[in-house]
N, C-alpha and C. Protein backbone atom coordinates (compact mmCIF):
# COMPACT_ATOMS: atom_id res chain seq x y z
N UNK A 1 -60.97 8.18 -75.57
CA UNK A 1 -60.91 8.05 -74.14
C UNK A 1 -60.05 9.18 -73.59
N UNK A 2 -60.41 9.92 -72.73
CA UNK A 2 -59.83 11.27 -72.11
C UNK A 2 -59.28 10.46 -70.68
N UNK A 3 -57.63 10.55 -70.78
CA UNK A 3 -57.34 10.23 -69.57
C UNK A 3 -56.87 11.13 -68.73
N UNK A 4 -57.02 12.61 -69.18
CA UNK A 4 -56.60 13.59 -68.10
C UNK A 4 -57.65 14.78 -68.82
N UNK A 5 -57.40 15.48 -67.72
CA UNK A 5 -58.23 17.06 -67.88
C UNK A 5 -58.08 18.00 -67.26
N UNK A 6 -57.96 19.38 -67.48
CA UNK A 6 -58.10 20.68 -67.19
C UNK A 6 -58.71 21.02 -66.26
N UNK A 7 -58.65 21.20 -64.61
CA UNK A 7 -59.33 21.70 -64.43
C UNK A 7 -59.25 23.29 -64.05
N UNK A 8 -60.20 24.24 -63.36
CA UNK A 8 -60.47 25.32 -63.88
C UNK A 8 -59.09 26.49 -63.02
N UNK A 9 -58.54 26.05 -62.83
CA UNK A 9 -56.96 26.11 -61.89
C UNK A 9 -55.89 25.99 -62.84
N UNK A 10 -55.74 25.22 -63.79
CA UNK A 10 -55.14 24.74 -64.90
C UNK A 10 -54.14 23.53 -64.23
N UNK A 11 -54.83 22.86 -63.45
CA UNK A 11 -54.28 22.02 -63.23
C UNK A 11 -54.42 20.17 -63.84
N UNK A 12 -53.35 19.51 -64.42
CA UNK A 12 -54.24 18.15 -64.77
C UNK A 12 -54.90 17.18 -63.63
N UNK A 13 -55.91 16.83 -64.23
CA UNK A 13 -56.87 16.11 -63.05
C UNK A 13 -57.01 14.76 -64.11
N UNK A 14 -56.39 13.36 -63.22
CA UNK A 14 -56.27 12.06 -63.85
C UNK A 14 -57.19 11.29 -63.41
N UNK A 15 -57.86 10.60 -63.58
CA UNK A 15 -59.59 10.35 -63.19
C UNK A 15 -59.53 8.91 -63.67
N UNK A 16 -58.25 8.08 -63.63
CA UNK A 16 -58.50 6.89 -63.93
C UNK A 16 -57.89 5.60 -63.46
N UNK A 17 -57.55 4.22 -63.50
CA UNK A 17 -56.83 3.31 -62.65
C UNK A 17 -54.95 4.02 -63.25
N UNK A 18 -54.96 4.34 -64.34
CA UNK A 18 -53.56 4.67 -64.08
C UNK A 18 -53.14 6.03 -63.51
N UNK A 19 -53.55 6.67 -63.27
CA UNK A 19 -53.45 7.55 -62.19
C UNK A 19 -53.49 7.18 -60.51
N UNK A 20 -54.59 6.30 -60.33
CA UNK A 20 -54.41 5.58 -58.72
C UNK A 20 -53.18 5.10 -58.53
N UNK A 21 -52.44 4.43 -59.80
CA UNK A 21 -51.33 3.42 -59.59
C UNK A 21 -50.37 4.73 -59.53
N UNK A 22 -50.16 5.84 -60.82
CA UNK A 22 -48.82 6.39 -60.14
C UNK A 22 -49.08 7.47 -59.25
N UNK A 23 -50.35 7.67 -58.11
CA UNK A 23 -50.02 8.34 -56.61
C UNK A 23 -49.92 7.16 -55.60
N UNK A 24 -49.91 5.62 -55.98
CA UNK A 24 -49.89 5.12 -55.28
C UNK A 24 -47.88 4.55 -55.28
N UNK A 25 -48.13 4.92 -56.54
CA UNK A 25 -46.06 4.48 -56.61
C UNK A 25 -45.81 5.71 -55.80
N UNK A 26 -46.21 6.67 -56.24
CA UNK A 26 -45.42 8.06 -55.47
C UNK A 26 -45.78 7.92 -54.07
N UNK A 27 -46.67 7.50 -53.41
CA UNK A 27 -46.74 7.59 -51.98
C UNK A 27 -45.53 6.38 -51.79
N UNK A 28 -45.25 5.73 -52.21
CA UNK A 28 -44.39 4.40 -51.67
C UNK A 28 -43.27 4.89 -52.01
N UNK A 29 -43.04 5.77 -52.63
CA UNK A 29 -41.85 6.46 -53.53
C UNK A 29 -41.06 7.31 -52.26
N UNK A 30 -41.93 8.23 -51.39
CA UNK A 30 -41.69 9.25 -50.62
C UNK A 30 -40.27 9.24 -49.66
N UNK A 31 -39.85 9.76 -49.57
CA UNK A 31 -38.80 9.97 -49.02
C UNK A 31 -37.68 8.83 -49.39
N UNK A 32 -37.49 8.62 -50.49
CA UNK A 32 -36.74 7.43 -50.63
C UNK A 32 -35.89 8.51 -51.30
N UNK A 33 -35.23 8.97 -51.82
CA UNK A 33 -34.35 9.73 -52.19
C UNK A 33 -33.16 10.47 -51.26
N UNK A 34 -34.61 10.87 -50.20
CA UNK A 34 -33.02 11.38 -49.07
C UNK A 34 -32.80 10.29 -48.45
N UNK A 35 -33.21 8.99 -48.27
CA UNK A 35 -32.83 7.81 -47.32
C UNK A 35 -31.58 7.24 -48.55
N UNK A 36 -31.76 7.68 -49.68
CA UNK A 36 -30.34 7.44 -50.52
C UNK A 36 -29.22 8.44 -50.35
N UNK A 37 -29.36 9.37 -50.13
CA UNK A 37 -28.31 10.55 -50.23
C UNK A 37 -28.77 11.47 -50.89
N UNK A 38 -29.74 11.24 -52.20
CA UNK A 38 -29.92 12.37 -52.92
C UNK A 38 -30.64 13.55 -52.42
N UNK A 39 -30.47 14.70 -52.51
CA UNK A 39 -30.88 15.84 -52.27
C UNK A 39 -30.80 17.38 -53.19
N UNK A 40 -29.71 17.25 -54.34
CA UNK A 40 -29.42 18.06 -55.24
C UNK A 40 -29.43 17.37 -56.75
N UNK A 41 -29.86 18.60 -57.61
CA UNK A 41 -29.05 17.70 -58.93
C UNK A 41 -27.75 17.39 -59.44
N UNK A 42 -26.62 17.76 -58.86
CA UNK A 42 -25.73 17.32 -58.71
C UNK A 42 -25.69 15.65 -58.16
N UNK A 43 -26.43 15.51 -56.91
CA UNK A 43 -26.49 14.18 -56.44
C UNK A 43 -27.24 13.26 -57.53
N UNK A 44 -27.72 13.65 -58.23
CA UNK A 44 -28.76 12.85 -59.50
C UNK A 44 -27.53 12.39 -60.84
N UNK A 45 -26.91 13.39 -60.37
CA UNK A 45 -25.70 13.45 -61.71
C UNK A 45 -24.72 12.44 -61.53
N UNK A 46 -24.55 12.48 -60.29
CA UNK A 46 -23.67 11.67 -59.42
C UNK A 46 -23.78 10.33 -59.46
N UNK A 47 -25.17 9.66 -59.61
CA UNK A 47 -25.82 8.43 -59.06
C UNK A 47 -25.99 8.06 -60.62
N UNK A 48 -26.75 8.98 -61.39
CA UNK A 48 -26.58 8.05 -63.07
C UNK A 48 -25.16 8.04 -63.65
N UNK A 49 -23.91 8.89 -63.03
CA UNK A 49 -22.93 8.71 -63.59
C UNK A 49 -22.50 6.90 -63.25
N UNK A 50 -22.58 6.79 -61.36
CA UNK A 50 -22.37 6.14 -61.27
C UNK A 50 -22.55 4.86 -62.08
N UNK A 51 -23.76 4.46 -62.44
CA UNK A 51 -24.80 3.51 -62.57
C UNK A 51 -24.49 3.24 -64.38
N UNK A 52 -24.40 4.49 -64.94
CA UNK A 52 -24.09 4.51 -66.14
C UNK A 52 -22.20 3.66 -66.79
N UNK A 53 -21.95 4.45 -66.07
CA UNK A 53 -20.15 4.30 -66.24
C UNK A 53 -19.49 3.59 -65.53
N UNK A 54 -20.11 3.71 -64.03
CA UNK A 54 -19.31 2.77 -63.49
C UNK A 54 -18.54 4.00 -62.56
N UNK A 55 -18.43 5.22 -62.54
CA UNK A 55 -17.95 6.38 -61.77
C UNK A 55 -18.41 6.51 -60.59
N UNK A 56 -17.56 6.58 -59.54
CA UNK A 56 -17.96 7.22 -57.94
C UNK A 56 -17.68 8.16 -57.95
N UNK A 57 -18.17 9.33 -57.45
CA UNK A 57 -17.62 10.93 -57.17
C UNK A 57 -17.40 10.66 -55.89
């Protein structure tokens, strides 16, 4: 079963229900990052430190 492919761009092209589901997470996904704060990878560093350790910067 081929769940992705090449197309002539070299781009992957996902042609199946799990592909609908993750552009449909990513559309619901959208802008939720800056409505958190994040905007850098520093801010990414920041938020798993937190989450991880227990650290606030």
């Amino acid at each position: 079963m081929n769940l992705a492919k090449l197309s002539a761009n070299g781009q992957i092209v996902m042609s199946n229900a799990s592909a609908k589901a993750i552009r449909k997470a990513q559309a619901a996904f959208t802008g939720a990052a800056e409505e958190m704060g994040v905007f850098s990878e520093d801010d990414i560093q920041a938020l798993v430190d937190e989450v991880r350790y227990g650290k606030e910067s």
